[in-house]
Protein backbone atom coordinates (compact mmCIF):
# COMPACT_ATOMS: atom_id res chain seq x y z
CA UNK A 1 -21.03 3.85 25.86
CA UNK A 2 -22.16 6.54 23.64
CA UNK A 3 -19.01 7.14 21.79
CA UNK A 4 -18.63 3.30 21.48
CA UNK A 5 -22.15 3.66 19.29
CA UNK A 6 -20.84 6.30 17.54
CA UNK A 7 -17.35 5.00 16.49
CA UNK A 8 -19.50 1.79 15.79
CA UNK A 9 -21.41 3.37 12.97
CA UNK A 10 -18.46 5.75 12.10
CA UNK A 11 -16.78 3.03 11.08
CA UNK A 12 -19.30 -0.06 9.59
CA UNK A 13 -18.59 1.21 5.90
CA UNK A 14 -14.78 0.71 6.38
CA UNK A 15 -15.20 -2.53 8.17
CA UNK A 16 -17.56 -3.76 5.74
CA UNK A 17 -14.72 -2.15 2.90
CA UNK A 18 -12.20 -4.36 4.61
CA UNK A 19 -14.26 -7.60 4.60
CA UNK A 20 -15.66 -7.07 1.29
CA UNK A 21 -11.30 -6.96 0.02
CA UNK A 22 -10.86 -9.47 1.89
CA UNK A 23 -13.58 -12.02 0.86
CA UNK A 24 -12.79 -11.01 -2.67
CA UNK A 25 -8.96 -11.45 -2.57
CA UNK A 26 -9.78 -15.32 -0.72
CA UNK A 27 -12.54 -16.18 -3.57
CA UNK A 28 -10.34 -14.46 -6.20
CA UNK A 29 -7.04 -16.58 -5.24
CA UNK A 30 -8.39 -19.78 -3.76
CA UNK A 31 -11.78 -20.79 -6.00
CA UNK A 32 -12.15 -20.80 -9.43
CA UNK A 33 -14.75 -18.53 -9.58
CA UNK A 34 -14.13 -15.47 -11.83
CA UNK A 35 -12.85 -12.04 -11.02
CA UNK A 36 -16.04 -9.91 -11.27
CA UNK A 37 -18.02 -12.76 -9.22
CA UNK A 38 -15.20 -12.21 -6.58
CA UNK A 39 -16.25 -8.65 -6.80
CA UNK A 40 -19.84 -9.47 -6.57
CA UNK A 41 -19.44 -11.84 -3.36
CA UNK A 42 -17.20 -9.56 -1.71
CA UNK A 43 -19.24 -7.19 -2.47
CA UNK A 44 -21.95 -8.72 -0.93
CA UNK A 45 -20.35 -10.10 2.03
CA UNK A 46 -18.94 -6.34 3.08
CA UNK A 47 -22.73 -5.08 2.81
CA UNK A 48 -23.87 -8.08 5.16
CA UNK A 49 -21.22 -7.38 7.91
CA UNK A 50 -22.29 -3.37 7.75
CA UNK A 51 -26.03 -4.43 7.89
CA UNK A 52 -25.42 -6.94 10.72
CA UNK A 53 -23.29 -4.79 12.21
CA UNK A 54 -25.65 -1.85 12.42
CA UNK A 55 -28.53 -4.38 13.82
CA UNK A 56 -26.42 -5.33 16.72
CA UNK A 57 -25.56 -1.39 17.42
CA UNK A 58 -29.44 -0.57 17.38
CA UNK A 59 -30.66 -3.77 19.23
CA UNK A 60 -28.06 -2.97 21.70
CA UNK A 61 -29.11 0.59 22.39
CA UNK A 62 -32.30 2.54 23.16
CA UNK A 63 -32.20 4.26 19.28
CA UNK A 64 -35.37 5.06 18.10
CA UNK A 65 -36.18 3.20 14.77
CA UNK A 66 -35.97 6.19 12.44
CA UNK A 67 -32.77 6.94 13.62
CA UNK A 68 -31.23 3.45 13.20
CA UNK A 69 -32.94 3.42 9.81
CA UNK A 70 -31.56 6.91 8.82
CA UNK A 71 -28.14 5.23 10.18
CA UNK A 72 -28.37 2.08 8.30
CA UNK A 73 -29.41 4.04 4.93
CA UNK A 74 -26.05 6.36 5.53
CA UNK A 75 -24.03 3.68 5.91
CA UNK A 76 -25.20 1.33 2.92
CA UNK A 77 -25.06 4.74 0.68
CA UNK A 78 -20.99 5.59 1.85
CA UNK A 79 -20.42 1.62 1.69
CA UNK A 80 -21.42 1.36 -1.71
CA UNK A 81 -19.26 4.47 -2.52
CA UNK A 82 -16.34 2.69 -1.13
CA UNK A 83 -17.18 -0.30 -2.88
CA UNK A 84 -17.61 1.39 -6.16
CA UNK A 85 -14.44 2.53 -5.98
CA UNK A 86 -12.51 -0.43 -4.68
CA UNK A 87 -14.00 -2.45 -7.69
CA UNK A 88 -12.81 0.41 -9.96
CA UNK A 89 -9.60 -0.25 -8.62
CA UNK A 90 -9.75 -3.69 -9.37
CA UNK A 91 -11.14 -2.86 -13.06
CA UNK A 92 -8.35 0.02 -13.66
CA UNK A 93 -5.62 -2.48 -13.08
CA UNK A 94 -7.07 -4.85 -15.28
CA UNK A 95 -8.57 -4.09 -17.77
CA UNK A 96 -7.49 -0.05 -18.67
CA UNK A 97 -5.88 -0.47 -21.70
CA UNK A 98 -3.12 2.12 -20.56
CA UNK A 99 -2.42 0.46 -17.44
CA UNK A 100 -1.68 -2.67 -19.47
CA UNK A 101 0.20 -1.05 -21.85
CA UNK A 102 2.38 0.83 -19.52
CA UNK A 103 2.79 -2.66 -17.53
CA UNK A 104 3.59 -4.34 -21.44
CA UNK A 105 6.20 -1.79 -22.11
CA UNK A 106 7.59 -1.75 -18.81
CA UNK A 107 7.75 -5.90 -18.79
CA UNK A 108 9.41 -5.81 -22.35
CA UNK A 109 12.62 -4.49 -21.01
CA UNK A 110 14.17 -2.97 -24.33
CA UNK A 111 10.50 -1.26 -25.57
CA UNK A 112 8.23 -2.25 -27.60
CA UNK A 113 7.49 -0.93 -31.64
CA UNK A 114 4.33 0.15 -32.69
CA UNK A 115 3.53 -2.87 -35.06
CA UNK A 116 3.88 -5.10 -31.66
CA UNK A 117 1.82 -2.97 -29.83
CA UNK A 118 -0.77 -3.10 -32.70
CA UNK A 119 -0.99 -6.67 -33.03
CA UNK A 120 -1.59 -6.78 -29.07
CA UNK A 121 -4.00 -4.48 -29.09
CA UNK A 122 -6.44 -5.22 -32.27
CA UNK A 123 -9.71 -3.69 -32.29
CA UNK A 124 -11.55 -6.79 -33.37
CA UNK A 125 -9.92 -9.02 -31.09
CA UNK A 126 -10.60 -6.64 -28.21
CA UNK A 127 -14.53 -6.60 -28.71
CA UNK A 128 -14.42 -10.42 -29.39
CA UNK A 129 -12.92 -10.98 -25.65
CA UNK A 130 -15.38 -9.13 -24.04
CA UNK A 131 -18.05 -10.26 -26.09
CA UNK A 132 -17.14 -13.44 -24.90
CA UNK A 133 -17.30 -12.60 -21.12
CA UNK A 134 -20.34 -10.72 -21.37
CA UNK A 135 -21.75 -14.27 -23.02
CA UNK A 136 -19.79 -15.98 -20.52
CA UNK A 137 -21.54 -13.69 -17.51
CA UNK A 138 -24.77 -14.07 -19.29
CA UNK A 139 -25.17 -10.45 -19.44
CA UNK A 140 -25.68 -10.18 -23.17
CA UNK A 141 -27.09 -13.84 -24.74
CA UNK A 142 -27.07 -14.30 -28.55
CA UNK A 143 -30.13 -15.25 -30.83
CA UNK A 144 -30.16 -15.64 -34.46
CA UNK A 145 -26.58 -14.02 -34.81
CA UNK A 146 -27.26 -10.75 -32.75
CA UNK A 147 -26.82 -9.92 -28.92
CA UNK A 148 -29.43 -8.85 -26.57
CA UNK A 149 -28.96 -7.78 -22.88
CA UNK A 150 -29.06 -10.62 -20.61
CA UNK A 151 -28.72 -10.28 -17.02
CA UNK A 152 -29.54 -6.30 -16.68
CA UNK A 153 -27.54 -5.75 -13.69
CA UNK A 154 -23.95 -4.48 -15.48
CA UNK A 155 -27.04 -2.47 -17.32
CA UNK A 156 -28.60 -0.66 -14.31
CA UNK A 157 -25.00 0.03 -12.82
CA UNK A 158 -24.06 1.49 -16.06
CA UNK A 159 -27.21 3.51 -15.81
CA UNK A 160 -26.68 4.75 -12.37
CA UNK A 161 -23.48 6.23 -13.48
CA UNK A 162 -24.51 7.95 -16.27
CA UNK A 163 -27.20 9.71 -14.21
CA UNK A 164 -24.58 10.41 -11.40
CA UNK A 165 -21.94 11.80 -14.05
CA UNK A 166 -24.87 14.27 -15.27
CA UNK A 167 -26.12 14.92 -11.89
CA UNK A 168 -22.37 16.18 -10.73
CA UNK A 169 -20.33 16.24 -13.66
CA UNK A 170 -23.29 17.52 -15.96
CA UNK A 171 -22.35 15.39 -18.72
CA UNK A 172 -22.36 11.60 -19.36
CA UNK A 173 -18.68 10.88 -20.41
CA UNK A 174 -15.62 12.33 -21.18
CA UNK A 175 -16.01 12.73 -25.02
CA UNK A 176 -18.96 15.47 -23.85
């Protein structure tokens, strides 16, 4: 029964990985809710299942609280991690501007010239589009013809990374 615990919380942050994809492909497909609320309630649904999941473990065993609390914290640290980087996934296929321009290029058939690729990818209309969803989102609102932050959460995720990019990479982007 031991190793059945063990495997258990081996392998909530996968399971919760696979129900987070899974819940976010269904909501992403089937409702008309946006892509990066998909992310959020799939998101959301994965860390449920790996908190529920390590309740029933603990209740079900004679683990000492600090241990199943020491297990719960591991596994809602390397389920975010795997979360991170499934919604970077997500992002890189839609929204890198390489990505998209390989995938334009590679959908044009006979190539594309640079005054085509231009008008697809103009500056201004670039920052009005995502000015738009970060309106849309309400994570920036505008007043009086100039935008504020909004819902902070984009903010303190953005935050987070720039402290973990010092912390291992010791700088905060690639331009550094």
């Amino acid at each position: 029964m031991e190793t059945l615990r063990d495997l258990a919380h081996t392998f909530s942050p996968v399971i919760g990985l696979a129900i987070n994809v899974l819940i976010q492909i269904a909501v992403a497909r089937w409702t008309r809710t946006g892509l990066l609320k998909s992310v959020y309630l799939g998101f959301a649904a994965g860390l449920g299942a790996v908190v529920a999941g390590e309740g029933i473990v603990a209740a079900g065993s004679d683990v000492a609280l600090r241990e199943a609390l020491a297990l719960l914290a591991v596994n809602i640290a390397a389920y975010g991690m795997l979360g991170y980087c499934y919604f970077h996934f997500i992002n890189l296929g839609e929204t890198a501007r390489r990505i998209r321009l390989l995938r334009e290029l590679h959908e044009a058939g006979g190539g594309l010239d640079l005054e085509s690729l231009l008008s697809r990818y103009n500056a201004s209309q670039m920052v009005e589009i995502r000015l738009q969803r970060l309106l849309g989102t309400g994570q920036i609102v505008e007043r009086d013809g100039r935008y504020f932050i909004g819902k902070p959460l984009m903010l303190w995720i953005s935050q987070a990374i720039v402290l973990t990019k010092r912390i291992i990479l010791g700088k905060t982007s690639e331009f550094d």
